[in-house]
Protein backbone atom coordinates (compact mmCIF):
# COMPACT_ATOMS: atom_id res chain seq x y z
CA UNK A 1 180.07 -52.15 91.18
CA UNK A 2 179.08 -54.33 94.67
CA UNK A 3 177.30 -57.73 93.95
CA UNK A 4 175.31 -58.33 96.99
CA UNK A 5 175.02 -62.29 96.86
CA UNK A 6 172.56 -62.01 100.08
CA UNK A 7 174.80 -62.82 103.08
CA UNK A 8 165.50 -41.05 104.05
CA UNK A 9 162.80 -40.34 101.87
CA UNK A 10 161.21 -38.28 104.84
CA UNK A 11 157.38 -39.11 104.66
CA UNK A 12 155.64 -37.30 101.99
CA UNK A 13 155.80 -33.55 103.70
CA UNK A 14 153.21 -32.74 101.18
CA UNK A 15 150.41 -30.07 101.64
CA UNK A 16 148.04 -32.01 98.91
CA UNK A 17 144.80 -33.39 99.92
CA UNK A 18 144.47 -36.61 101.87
CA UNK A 19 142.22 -39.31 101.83
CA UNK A 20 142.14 -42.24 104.74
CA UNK A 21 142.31 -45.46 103.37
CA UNK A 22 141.58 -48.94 104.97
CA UNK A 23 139.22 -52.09 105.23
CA UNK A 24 136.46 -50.34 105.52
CA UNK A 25 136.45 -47.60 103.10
CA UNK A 26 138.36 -43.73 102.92
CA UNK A 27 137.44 -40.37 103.41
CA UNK A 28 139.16 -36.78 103.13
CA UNK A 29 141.79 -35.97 105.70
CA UNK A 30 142.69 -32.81 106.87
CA UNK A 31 146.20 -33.95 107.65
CA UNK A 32 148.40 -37.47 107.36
CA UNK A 33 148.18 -39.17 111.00
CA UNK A 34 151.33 -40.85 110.90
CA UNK A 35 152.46 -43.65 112.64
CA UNK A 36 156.27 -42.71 112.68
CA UNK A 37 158.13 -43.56 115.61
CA UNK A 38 158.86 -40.69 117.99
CA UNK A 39 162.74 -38.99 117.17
CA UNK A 40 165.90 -41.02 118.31
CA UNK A 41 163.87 -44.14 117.59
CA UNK A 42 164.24 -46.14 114.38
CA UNK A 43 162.85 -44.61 111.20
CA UNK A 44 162.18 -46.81 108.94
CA UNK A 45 160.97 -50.34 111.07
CA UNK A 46 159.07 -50.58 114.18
CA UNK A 47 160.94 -50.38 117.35
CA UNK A 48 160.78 -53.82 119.22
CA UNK A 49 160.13 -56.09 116.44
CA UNK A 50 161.29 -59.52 117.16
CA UNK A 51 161.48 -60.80 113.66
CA UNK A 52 164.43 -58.83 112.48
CA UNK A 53 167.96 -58.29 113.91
CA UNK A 54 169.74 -55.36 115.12
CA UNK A 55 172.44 -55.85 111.99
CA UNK A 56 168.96 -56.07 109.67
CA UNK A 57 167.37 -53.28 111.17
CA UNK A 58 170.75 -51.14 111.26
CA UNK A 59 170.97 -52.45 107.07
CA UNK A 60 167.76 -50.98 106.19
CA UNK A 61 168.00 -47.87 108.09
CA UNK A 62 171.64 -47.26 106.31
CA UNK A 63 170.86 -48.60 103.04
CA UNK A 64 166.99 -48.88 102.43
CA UNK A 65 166.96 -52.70 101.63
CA UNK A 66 167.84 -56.35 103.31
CA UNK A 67 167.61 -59.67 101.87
CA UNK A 68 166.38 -62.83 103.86
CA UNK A 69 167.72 -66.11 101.93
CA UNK A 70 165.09 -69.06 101.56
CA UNK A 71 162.27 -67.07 102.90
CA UNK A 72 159.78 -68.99 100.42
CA UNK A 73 159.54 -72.11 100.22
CA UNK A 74 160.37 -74.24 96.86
CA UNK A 75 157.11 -75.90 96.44
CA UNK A 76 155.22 -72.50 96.78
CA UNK A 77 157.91 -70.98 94.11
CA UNK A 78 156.87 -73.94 92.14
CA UNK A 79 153.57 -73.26 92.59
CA UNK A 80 153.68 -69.71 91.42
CA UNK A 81 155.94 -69.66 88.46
CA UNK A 82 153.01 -72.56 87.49
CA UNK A 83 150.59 -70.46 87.54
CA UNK A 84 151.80 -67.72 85.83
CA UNK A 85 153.06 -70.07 83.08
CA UNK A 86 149.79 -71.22 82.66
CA UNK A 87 147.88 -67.98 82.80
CA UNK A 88 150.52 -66.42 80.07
CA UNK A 89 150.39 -69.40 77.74
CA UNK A 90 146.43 -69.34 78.16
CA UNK A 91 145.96 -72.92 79.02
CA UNK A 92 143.96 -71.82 81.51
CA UNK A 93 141.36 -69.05 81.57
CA UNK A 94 142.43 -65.60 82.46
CA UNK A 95 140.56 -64.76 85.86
CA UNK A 96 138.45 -62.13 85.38
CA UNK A 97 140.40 -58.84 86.69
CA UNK A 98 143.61 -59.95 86.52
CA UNK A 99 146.03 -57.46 84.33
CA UNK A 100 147.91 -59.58 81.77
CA UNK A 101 150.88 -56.93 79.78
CA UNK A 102 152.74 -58.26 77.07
CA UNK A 103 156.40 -57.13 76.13
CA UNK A 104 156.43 -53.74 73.92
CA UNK A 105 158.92 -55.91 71.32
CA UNK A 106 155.84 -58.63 71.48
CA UNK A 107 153.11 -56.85 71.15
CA UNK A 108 151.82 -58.32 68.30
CA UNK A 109 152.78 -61.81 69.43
CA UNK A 110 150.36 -64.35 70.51
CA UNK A 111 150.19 -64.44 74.34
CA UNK A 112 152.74 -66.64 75.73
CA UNK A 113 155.46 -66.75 78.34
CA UNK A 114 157.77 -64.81 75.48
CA UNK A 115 155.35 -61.76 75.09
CA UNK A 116 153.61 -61.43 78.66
CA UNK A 117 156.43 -59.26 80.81
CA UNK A 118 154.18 -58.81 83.57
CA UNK A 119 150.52 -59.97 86.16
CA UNK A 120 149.17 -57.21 88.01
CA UNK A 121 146.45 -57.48 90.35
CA UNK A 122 147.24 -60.78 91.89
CA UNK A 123 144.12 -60.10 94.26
CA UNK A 124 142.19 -61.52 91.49
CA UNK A 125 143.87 -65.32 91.67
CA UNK A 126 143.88 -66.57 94.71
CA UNK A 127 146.67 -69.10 93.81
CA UNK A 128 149.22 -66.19 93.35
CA UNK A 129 147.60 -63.62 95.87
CA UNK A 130 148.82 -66.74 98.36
CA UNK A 131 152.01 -65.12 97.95
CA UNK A 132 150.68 -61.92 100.18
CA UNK A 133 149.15 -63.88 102.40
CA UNK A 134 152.41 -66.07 103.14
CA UNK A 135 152.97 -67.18 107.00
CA UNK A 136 156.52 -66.75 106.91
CA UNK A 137 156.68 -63.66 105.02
CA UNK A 138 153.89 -61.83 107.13
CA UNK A 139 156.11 -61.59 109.98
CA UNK A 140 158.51 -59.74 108.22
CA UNK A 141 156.04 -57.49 106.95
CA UNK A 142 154.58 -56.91 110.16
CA UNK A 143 158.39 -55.12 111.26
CA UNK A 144 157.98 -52.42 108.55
CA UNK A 145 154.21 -51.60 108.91
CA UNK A 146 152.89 -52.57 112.29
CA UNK A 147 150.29 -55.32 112.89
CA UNK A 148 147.54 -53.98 110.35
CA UNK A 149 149.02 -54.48 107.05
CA UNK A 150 147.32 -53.99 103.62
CA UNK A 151 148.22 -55.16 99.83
CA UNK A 152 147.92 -52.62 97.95
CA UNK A 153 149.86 -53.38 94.63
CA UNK A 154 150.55 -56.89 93.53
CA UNK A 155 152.75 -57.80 90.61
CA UNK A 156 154.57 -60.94 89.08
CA UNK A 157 156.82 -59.84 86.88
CA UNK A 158 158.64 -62.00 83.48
CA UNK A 159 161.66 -61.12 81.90
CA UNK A 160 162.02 -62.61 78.69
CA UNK A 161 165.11 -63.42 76.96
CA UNK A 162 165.94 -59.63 75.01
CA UNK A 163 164.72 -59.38 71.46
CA UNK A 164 167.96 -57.06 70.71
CA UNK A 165 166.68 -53.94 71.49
CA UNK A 166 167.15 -53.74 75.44
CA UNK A 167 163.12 -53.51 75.84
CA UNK A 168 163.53 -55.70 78.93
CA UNK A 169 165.18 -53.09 80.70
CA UNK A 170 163.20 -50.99 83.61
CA UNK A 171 164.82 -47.82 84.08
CA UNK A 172 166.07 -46.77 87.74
CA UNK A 173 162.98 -45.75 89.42
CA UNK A 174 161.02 -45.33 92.40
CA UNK A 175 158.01 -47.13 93.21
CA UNK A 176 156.48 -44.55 95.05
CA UNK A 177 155.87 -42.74 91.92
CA UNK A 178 153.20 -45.26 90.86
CA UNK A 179 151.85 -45.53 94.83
CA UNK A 180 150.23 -42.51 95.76
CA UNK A 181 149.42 -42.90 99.46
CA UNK A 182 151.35 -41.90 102.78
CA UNK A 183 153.13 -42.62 105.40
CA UNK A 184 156.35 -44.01 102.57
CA UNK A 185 157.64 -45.24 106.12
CA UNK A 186 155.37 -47.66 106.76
CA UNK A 187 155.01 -49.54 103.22
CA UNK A 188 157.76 -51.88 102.31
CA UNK A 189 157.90 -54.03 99.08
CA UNK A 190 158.31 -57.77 99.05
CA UNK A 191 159.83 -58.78 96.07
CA UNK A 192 160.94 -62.42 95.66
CA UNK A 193 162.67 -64.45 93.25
CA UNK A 194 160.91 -66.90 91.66
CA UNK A 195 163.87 -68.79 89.75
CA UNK A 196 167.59 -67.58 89.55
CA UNK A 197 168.49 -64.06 88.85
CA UNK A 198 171.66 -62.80 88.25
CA UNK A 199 173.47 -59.93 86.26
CA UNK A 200 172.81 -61.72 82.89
CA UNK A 201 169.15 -62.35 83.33
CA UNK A 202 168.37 -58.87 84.61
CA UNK A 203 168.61 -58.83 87.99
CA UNK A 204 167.78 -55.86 90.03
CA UNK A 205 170.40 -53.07 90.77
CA UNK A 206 169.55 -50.51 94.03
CA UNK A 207 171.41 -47.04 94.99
CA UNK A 208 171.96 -48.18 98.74
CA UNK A 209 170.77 -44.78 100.45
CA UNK A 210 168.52 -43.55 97.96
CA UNK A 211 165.46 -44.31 100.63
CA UNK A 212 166.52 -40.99 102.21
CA UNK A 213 165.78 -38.47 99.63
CA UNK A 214 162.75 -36.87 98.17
CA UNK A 215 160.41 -38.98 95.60
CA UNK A 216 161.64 -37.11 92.58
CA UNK A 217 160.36 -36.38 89.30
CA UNK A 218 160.29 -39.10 86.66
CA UNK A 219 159.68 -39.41 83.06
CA UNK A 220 160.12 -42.02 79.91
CA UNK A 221 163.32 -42.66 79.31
CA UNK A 222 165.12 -41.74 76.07
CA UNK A 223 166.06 -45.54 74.77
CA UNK A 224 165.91 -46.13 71.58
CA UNK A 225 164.97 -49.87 71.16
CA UNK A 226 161.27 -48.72 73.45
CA UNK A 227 160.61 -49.38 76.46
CA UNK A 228 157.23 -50.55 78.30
CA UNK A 229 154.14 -49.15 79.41
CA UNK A 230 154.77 -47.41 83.13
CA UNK A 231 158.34 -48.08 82.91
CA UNK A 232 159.23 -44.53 83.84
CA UNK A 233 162.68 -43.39 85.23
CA UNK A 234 164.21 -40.70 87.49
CA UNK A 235 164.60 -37.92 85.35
CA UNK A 236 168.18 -36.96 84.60
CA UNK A 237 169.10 -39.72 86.74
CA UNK A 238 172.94 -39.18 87.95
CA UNK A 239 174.98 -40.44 90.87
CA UNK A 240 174.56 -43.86 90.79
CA UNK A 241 178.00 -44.78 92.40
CA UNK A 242 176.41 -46.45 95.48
CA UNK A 243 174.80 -49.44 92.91
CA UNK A 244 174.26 -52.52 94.51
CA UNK A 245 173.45 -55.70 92.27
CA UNK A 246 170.93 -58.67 93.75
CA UNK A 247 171.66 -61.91 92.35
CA UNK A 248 169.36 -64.30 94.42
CA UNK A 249 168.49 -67.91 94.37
CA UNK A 250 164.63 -69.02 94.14
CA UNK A 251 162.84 -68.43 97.06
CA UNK A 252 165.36 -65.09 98.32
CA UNK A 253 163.24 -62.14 99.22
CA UNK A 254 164.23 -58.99 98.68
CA UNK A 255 162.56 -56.15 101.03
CA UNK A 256 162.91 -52.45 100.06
CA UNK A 257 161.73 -49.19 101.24
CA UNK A 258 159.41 -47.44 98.24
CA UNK A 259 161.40 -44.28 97.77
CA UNK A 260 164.95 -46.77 97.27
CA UNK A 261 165.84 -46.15 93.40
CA UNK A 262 166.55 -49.70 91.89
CA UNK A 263 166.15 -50.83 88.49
CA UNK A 264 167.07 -53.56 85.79
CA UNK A 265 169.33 -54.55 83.07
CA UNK A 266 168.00 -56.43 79.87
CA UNK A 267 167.66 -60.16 79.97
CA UNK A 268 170.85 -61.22 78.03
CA UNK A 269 170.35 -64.83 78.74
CA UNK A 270 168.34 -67.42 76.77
CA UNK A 271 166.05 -68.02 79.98
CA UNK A 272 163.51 -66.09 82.22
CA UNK A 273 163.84 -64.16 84.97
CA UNK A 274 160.64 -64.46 86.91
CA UNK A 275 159.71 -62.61 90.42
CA UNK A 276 156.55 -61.92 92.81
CA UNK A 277 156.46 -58.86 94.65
CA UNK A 278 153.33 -57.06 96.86
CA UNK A 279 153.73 -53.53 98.05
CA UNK A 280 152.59 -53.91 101.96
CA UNK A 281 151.21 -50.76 104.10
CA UNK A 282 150.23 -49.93 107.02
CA UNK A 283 146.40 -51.12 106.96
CA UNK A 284 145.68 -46.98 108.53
CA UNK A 285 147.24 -45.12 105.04
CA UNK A 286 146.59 -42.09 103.26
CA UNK A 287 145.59 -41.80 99.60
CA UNK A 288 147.49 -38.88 98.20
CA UNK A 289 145.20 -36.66 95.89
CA UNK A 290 147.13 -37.02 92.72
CA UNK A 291 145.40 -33.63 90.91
CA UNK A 292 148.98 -31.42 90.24
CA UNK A 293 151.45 -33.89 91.88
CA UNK A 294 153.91 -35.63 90.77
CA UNK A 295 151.87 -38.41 90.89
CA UNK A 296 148.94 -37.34 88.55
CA UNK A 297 150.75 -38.24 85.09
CA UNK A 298 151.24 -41.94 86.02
CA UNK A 299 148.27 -42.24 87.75
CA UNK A 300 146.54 -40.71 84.48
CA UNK A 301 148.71 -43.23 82.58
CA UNK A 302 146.91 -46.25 85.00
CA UNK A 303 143.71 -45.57 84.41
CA UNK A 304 143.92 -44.88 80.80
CA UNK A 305 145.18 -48.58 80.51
CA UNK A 306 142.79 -49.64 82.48
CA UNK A 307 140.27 -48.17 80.44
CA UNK A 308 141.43 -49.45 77.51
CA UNK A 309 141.67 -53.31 78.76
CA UNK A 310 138.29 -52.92 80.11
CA UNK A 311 136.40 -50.54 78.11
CA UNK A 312 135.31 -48.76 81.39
CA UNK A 313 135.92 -45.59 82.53
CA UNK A 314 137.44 -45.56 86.57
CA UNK A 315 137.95 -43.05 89.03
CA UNK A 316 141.43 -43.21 90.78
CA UNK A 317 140.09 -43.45 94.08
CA UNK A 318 138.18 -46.38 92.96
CA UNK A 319 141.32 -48.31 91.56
CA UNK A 320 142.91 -47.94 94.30
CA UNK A 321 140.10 -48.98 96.92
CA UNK A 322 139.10 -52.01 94.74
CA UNK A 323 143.18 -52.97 94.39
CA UNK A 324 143.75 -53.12 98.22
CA UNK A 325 143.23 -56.07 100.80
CA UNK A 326 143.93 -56.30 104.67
CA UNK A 327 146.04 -59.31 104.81
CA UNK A 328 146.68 -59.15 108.83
């Protein structure tokens, strides 16, 4: 298996519901207005970008997924990985909103940077919701989605060292199973390393290609050491002979299409593997009505966590207007 040390899903054809999505609120579609470019053009960035290259833009068309080296700067790495050290080990307050998960193997563990495996919701903390907001990341963005770009789904994500059970492991998966909305062309994720990763640590492995094909059905896997909340698989997964590991330095950004199937190995290493990562959309998206999709059991899964955290009841379509900000 490749080591890539950084030198078509087809929209959603679906026929469910629609709802338009943006700054200033959403309402039902009757159809999903894409923004595609026209055919011959490229399919999956926006023709007559000047921020990537023709062998960048010929990468992610081919293989779903490019890497720009030292895209982040070291003090705002610093700055994050902070943060997050100091929200998980509580030494400051947790900002109200903010989504703090602890490890399924640490459950019962006092929160710390050993038990808390992931931050979602970075909106909420304006220190780490800097991240989305980055100048030199923007432009980047801007090549996948156009000049109107939303957040919509925010994460910083710890990988303890493994307990022994390979809990720390995340099933190969696509990310468009937990984002419900449409055009998949037009969102890219941003995910960026916040110290080093590398096969040991858990670093994450993609099936080059896999942005091609059809969001397909996914389910818990079948591990038995557990495995934690929303880490759902492919179902039946096979054919991963195209696997592409991404060890990266601090500060390497990784940018993906939503439907690419990628994944991670268990942290085998006596250190963390930390990383930031925003979904980014075109700021004119659909919301995908989630009732008898392949959606709807995550979804379901969402909100009953949220209810539990917050001991409120929310509507989908409220999560996901109150979880989305225009960043350009």
């Amino acid at each position: 298996m490749p080591i890539m040390n950084w030198t078509h899903p087809d929209n959603l054809a679906h026929d469910y519901p629609l709802f338009r999505v943006g700054p200033f609120g959403c309402g039902l579609c009757g159809q999903n207005q894409s923004t595609n470019p026209k055919s011959g053009e490229l399919k999956y960035s926006i023709n007559g970008n000047s921020r990537l290259s023709s062998e960048q833009q010929k990468q992610y068309e081919d293989q779903g997924f490019i890497i720009i080296k030292n895209l982040i700067p070291k003090h705002d790495i610093e700055k994050y990985s902070k943060r997050f050290h100091d929200i998980a080990s509580r030494r400051v307050p947790t900002p109200p909103g903010l989504v703090v998960q602890k490890e399924v193997k640490a459950a019962k563990e006092s929160q710390s940077e050993n038990s808390v495996y992931k931050l979602w919701d970075l909106f909420n903390d304006d220190q780490l919701f800097d991240y989305c907001l980055h100048p030199r990341l923007l432009p980047y963005v801007e090549a996948f989605c156009g000049p109107n770009v939303m957040a919509v789904h925010t994460m910083l994500i710890n990988k303890p060292p493994d307990s022994g059970a390979n809990s720390s492991r995340h099933p190969l998966h696509q990310d468009m199973h937990l984002v419900p909305i449409t055009p998949a062309d037009r969102i890219v994720v941003a995910w960026t390393a916040l110290e080093a990763v590398n096969r040991a640590n858990g670093c994450l492995s993609v099936i080059a290609g896999t942005h091609k094909g059809p969001l397909l059905e996914h389910d818990y896997p079948r591990w038995e050491g557990g495995f934690n909340a929303l880490y759902q698989g492919v179902k039946d997964m096979t054919g991963s002979e195209n696997r592409v590991h991404i060890e990266a330095d601090a500060g390497d950004c990784l940018l993906f299409h939503p439907n690419l199937i990628h994944g991670s190995g268990a942290n085998r290493s006596q250190g963390y593997r930390k990383a930031i990562t925003c979904h980014f959309a075109a700021s004119d998206y659909d919301y995908v009505d989630v009732k008898d999709t392949i959606h709807e059991s995550a979804a379901n899964e969402v909100l009953a966590m949220l209810d539990r955290k917050f001991g409120h009841k929310f509507d989908k379509y409220y999560v996901w207007l109150c979880s989305d900000r225009l960043v350009q």
